[in-house]
Protein backbone atom coordinates (compact mmCIF):
# COMPACT_ATOMS: atom_id res chain seq x y z
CA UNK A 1 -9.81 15.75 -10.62
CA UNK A 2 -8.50 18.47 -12.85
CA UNK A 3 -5.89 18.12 -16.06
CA UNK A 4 -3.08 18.73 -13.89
CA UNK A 5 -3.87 16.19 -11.40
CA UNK A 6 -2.80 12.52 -11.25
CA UNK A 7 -5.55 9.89 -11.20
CA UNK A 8 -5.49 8.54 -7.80
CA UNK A 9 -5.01 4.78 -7.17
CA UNK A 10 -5.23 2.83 -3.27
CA UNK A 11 -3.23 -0.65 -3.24
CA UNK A 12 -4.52 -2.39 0.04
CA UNK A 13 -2.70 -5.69 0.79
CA UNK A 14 0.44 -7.15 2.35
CA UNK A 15 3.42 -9.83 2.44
CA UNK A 16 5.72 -9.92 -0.63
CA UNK A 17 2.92 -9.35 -2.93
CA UNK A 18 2.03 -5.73 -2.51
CA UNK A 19 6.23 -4.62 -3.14
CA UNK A 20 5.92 -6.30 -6.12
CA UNK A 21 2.98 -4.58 -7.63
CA UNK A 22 4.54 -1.42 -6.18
CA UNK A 23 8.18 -1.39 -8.14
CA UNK A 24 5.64 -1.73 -11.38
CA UNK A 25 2.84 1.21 -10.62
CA UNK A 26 5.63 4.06 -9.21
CA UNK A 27 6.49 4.23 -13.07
CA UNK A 28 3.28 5.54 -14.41
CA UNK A 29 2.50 8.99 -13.82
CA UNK A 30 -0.25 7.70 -10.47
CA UNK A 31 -1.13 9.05 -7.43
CA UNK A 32 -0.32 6.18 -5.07
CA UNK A 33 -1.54 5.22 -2.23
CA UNK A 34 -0.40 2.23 -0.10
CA UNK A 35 -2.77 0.51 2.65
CA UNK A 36 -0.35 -2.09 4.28
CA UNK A 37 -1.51 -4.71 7.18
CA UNK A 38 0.30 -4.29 10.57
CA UNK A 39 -0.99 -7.97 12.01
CA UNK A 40 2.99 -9.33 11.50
CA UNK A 41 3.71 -10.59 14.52
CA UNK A 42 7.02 -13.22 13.26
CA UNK A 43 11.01 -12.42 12.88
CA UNK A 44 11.70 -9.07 13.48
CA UNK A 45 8.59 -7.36 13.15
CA UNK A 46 7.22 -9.74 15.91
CA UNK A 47 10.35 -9.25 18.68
CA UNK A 48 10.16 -5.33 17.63
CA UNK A 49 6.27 -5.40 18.01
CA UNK A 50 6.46 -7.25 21.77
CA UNK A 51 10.05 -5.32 22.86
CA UNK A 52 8.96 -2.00 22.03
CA UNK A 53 5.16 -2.06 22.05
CA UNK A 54 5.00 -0.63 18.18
CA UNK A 55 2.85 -1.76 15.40
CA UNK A 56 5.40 -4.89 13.28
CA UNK A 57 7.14 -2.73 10.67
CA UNK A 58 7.86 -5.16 8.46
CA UNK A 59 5.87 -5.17 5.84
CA UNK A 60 5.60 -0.86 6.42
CA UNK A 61 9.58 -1.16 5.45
CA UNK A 62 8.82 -3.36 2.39
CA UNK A 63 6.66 -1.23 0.70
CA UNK A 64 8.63 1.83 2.09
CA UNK A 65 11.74 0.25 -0.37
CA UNK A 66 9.65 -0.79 -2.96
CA UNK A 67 8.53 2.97 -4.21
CA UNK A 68 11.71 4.47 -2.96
CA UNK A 69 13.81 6.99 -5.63
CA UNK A 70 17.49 6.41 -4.34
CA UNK A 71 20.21 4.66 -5.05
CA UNK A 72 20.50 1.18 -5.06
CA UNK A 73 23.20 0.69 -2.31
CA UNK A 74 20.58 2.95 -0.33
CA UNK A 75 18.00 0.63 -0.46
CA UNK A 76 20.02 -2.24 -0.12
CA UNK A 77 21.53 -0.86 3.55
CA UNK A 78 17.84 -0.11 4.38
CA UNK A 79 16.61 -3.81 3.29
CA UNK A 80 19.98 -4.95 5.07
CA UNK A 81 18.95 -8.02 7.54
CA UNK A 82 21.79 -8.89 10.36
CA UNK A 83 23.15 -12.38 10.88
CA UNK A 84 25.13 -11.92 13.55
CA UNK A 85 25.38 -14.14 17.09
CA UNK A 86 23.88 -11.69 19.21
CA UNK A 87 20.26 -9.54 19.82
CA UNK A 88 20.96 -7.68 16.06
CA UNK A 89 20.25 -11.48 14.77
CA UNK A 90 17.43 -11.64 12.42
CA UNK A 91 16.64 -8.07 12.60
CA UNK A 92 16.99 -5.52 9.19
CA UNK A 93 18.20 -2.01 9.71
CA UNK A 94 14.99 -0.47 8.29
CA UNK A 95 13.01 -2.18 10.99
CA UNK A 96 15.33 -0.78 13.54
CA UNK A 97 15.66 2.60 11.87
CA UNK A 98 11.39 2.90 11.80
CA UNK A 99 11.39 1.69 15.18
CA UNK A 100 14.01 4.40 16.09
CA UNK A 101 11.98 6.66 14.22
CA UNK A 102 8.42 5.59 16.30
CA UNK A 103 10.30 6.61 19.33
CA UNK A 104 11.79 9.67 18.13
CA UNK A 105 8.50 10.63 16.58
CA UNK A 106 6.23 9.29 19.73
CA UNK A 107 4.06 7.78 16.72
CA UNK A 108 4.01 5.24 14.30
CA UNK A 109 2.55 6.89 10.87
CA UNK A 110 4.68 10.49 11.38
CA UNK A 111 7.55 7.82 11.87
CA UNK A 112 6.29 5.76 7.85
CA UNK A 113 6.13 9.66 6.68
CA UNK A 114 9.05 10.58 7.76
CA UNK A 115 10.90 7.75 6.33
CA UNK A 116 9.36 8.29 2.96
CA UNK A 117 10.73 11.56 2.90
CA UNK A 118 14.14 10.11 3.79
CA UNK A 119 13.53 7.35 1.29
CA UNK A 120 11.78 9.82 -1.49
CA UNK A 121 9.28 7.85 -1.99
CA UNK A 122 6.90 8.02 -4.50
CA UNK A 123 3.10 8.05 -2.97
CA UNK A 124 1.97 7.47 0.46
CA UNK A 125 2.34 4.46 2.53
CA UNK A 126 -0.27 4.32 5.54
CA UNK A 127 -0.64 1.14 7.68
CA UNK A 128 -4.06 -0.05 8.08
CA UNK A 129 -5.33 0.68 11.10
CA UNK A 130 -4.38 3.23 14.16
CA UNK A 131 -2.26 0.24 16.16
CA UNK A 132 -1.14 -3.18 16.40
CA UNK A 133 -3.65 -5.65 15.61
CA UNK A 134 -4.13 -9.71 16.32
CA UNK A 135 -5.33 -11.69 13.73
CA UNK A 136 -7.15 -14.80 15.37
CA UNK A 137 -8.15 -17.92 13.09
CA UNK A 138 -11.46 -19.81 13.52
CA UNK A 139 -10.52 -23.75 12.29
CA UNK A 140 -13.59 -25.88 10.57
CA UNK A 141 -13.15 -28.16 14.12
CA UNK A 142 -14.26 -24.86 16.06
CA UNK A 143 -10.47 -24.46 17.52
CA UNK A 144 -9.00 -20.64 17.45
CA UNK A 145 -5.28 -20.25 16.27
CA UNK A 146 -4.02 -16.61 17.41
CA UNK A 147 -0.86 -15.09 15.31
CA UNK A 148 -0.82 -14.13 11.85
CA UNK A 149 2.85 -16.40 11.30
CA UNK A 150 0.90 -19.28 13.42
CA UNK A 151 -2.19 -19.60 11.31
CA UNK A 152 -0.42 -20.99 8.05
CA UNK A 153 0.77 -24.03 10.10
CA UNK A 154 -2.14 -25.06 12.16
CA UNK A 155 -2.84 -28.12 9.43
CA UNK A 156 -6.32 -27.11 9.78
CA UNK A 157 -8.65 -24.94 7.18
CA UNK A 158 -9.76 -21.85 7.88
CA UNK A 159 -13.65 -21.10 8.80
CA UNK A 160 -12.88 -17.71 9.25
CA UNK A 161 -10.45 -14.53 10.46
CA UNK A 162 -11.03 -12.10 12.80
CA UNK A 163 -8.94 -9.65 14.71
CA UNK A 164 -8.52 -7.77 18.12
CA UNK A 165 -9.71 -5.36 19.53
CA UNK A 166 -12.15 -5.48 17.74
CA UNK A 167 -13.00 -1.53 17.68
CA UNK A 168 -9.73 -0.70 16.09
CA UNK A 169 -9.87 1.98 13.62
CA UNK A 170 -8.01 2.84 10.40
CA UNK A 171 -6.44 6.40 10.15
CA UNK A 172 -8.16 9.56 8.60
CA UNK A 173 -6.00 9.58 6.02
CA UNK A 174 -6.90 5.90 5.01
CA UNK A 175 -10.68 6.84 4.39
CA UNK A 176 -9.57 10.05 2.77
CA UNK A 177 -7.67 8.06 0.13
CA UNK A 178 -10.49 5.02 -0.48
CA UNK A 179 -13.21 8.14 -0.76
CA UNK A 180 -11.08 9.78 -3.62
CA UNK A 181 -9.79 7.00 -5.23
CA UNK A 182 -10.52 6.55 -9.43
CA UNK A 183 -9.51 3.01 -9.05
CA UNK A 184 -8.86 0.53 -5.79
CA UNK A 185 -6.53 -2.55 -5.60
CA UNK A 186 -6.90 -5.43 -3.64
CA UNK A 187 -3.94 -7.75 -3.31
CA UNK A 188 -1.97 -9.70 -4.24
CA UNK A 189 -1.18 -11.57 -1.40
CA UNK A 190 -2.04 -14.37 1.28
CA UNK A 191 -5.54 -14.16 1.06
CA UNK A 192 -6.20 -14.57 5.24
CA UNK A 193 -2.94 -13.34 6.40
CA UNK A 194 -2.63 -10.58 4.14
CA UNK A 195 -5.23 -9.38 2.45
CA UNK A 196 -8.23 -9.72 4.83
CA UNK A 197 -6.77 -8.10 7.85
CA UNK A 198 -6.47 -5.19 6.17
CA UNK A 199 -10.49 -5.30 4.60
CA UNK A 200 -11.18 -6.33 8.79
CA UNK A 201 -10.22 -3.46 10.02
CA UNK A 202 -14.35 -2.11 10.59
CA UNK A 203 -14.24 0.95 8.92
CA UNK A 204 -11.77 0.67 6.32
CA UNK A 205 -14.03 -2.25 4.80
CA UNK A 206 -16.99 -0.22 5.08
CA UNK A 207 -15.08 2.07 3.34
CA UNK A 208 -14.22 -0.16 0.42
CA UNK A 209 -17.56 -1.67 -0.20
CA UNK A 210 -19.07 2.04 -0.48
CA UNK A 211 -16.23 3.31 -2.68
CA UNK A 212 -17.46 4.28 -5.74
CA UNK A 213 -14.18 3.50 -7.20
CA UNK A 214 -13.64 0.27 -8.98
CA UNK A 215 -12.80 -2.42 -7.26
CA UNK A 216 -9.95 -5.06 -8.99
CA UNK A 217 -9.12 -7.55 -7.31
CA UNK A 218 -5.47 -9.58 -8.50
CA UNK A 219 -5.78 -12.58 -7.77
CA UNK A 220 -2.65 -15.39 -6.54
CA UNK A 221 -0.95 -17.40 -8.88
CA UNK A 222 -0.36 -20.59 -6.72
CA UNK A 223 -2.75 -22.02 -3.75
CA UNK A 224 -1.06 -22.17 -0.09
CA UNK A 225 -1.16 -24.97 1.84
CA UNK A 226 -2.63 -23.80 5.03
CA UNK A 227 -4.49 -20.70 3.85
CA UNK A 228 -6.07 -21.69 0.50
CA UNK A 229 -5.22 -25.77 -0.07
CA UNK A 230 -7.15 -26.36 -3.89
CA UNK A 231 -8.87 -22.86 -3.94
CA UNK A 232 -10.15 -22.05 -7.47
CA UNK A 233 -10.27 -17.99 -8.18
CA UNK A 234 -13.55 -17.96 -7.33
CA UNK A 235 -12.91 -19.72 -3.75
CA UNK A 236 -10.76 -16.58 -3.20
CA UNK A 237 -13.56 -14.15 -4.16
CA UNK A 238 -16.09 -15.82 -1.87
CA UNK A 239 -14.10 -16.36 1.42
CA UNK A 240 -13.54 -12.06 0.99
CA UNK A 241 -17.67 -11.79 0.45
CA UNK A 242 -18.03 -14.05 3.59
CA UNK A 243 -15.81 -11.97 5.53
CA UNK A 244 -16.71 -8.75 4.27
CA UNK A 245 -20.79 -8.96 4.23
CA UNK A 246 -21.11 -7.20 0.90
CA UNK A 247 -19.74 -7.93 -2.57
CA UNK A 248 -17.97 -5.51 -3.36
CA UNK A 249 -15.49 -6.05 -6.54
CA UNK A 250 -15.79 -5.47 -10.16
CA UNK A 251 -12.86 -6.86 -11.59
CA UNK A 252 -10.15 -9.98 -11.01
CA UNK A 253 -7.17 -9.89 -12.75
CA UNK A 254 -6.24 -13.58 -13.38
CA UNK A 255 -3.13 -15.08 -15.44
CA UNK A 256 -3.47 -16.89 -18.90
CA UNK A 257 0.27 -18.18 -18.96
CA UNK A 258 1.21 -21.41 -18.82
CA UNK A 259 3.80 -22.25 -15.46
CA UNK A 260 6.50 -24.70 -16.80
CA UNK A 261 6.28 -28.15 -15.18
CA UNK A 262 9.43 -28.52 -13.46
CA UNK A 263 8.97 -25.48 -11.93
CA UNK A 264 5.32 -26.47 -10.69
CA UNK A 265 6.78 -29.83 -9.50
CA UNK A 266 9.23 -27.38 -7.24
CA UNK A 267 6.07 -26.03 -5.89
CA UNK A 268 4.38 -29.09 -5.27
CA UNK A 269 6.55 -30.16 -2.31
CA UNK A 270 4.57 -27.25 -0.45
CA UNK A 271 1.24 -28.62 -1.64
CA UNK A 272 1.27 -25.14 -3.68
CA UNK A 273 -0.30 -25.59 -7.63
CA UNK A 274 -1.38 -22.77 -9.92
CA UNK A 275 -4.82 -21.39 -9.04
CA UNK A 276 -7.96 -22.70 -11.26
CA UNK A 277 -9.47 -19.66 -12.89
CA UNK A 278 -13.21 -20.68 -12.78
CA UNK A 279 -14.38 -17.91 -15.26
CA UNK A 280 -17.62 -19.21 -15.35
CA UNK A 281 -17.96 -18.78 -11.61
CA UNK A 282 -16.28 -15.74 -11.94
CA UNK A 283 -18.97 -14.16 -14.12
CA UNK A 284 -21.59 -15.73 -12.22
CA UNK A 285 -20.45 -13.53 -9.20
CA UNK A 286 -20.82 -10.49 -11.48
CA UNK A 287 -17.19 -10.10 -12.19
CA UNK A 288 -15.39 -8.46 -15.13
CA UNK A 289 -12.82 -11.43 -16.21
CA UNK A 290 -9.10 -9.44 -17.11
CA UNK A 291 -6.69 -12.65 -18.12
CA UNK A 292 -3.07 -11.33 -18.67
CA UNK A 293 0.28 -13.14 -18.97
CA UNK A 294 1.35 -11.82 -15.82
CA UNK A 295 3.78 -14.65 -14.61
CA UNK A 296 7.21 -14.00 -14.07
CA UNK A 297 9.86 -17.13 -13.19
CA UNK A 298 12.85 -15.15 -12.05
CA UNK A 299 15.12 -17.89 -10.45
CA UNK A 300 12.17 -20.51 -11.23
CA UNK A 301 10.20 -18.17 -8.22
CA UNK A 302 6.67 -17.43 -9.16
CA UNK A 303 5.95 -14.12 -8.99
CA UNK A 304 3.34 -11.49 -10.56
CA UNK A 305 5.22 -9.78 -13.26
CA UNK A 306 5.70 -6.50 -11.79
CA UNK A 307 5.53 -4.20 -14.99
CA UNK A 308 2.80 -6.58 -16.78
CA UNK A 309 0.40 -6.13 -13.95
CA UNK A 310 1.19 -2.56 -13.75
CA UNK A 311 0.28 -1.86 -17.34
CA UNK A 312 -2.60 -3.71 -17.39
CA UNK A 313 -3.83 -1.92 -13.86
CA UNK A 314 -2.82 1.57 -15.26
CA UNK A 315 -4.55 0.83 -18.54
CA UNK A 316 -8.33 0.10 -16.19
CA UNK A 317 -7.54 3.17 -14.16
CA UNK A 318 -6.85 5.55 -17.22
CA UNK A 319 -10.38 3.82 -18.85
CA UNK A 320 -12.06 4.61 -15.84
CA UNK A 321 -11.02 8.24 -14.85
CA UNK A 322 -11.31 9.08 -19.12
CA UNK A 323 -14.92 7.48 -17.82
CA UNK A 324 -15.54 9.08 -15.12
CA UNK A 325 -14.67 12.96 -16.31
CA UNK A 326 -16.37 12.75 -19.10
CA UNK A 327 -19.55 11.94 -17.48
């Protein structure tokens, strides 16, 4: 990397989590790139994905809006979801418009490119692999629950994830960007419907655990019921390891700040509480502990403080390029 150049940052994840982070990181002066799962298969995304035969674009349009530069109203038509009585039902306009664009295009990623020209976005959004994918659930009673939207509500706990086929491939472009990376982001997000199918895909994970980048690794606020019932932060770390065959991350980003009661006892109806941060397990897994106060409780939602994480994620990647050049 020269003076002129921007130090180079991947964000690999999905869901509502990985927008979030986005609308923080597109204002420091970063190259970005996005690595977003295409295992959707609910709402629109699913009926576009079956209808049309088109990786779920979904959480592609998400991330597509979060590092937009337009106008607001812009962003708000794309984002638009229908509600009326007919096929539009359910569907939003950017969905439609990518899917449009997939057809026009005769292929998915030129489609995500050019929408973020369209959308002037600021990075590079790539899905994660080359097509659709399944995500298939293993349950601790040996049953298999196929569907990314049907794992959550199985009532079971997970053993493990896997997808199919199992020989897809993420694009060129994807390994380009992990290979010259100063500094690589995993989540947030639901850690087996989010977050792992992306890592699954073969050679993308391969990818990561060589990386000579640094690894962070943010971790949720809240457990899920159905993906991570009473997980402790270091729970999260080790169902990755088990899936990914390596340990590959130097640093988890965990928050210090307290969640008001009332707002937990909200939560609690979903058998959601704040995640444990075991630092002592943490460190015993060779991790570099970063606590922030990186809560925010807009409309008593939990949600990762967009520009707090940002900061504190632009702060490690300028420490380790200022590393890395001197060397």
């Amino acid at each position: 990397m020269t003076g002129t150049e921007q130090p180079r940052i991947v964000i690999i994840g999905g869901g509502t989590g990985l927008p979030v982070l986005l609308r923080g990181l597109k204002k420091h002066p970063a190259d970005i790139t996005a690595i977003v799962t295409v295992a959707d298969d609910g709402g629109s995304s699913g009926r576009l994905r079956n209808e049309l035969q088109i990786p779920p674009p979904g959480d592609i349009r998400n991330v597509l809006a979060a590092l937009s530069d337009v106008e607001p109203l812009i962003e708000e038509m794309f984002q638009h979801r229908f509600s009326t009585a007919n096929e539009l039902s359910g569907h939003s306009l950017g969905n439609l418009i990518l899917a449009a664009m997939t057809s026009i295009t005769g292929n998915f990623t030129h489609a995500i490119q050019e929408m973020s020209k369209v959308l002037n976005v600021r990075g590079k959004v790539l899905p994660a692999a080359d097509q659709s994918v399944v995500l298939h659930a293993e349950m601790e009673d040996g049953t298999i629950v196929s569907g990314e939207s049907k794992i959550p509500y199985s009532g079971k706990k997970i053993k493990k994830v896997f997808l199919s086929p199992e020989d897809v491939n993420a694009l060129p472009e994807t390994i380009q960007a992990i290979r010259q990376a100063d500094l690589i982001i995993i989540g947030p997000g639901s850690l087996y419907t989010s977050i792992l199918p992306n890592l699954l895909v073969p050679n993308l994970g391969r990818e990561v655990c060589n990386a000579k980048a640094k690894k962070v690794y943010i971790c949720n606020l809240m457990t899920q019921a159905g993906e991570t019932l009473d997980f402790t932060a270091s729970d999260h770390v080790k169902a990755i390891y088990d899936h990914m065959n390596c340990s590959f991350i130097n640093t988890i980003l965990v928050n210090k700040e307290d969640i008001p009661e009332k707002v937990q006892e909200r939560y609690s109806e979903e058998l959601a509480k704040p995640v444990h941060y075991d630092v002592a397990n943490l460190q015993g897994l060779g991790l570099e502990v970063v606590h922030g106060e990186i809560v925010s409780l807009d409309g008593g939602v939990i949600r990762h403080d967009t520009q707090e994480v940002a900061d504190i994620l632009f702060s490690l990647l300028i420490n380790e390029t200022s590393k890395r050049y001197k060397a």
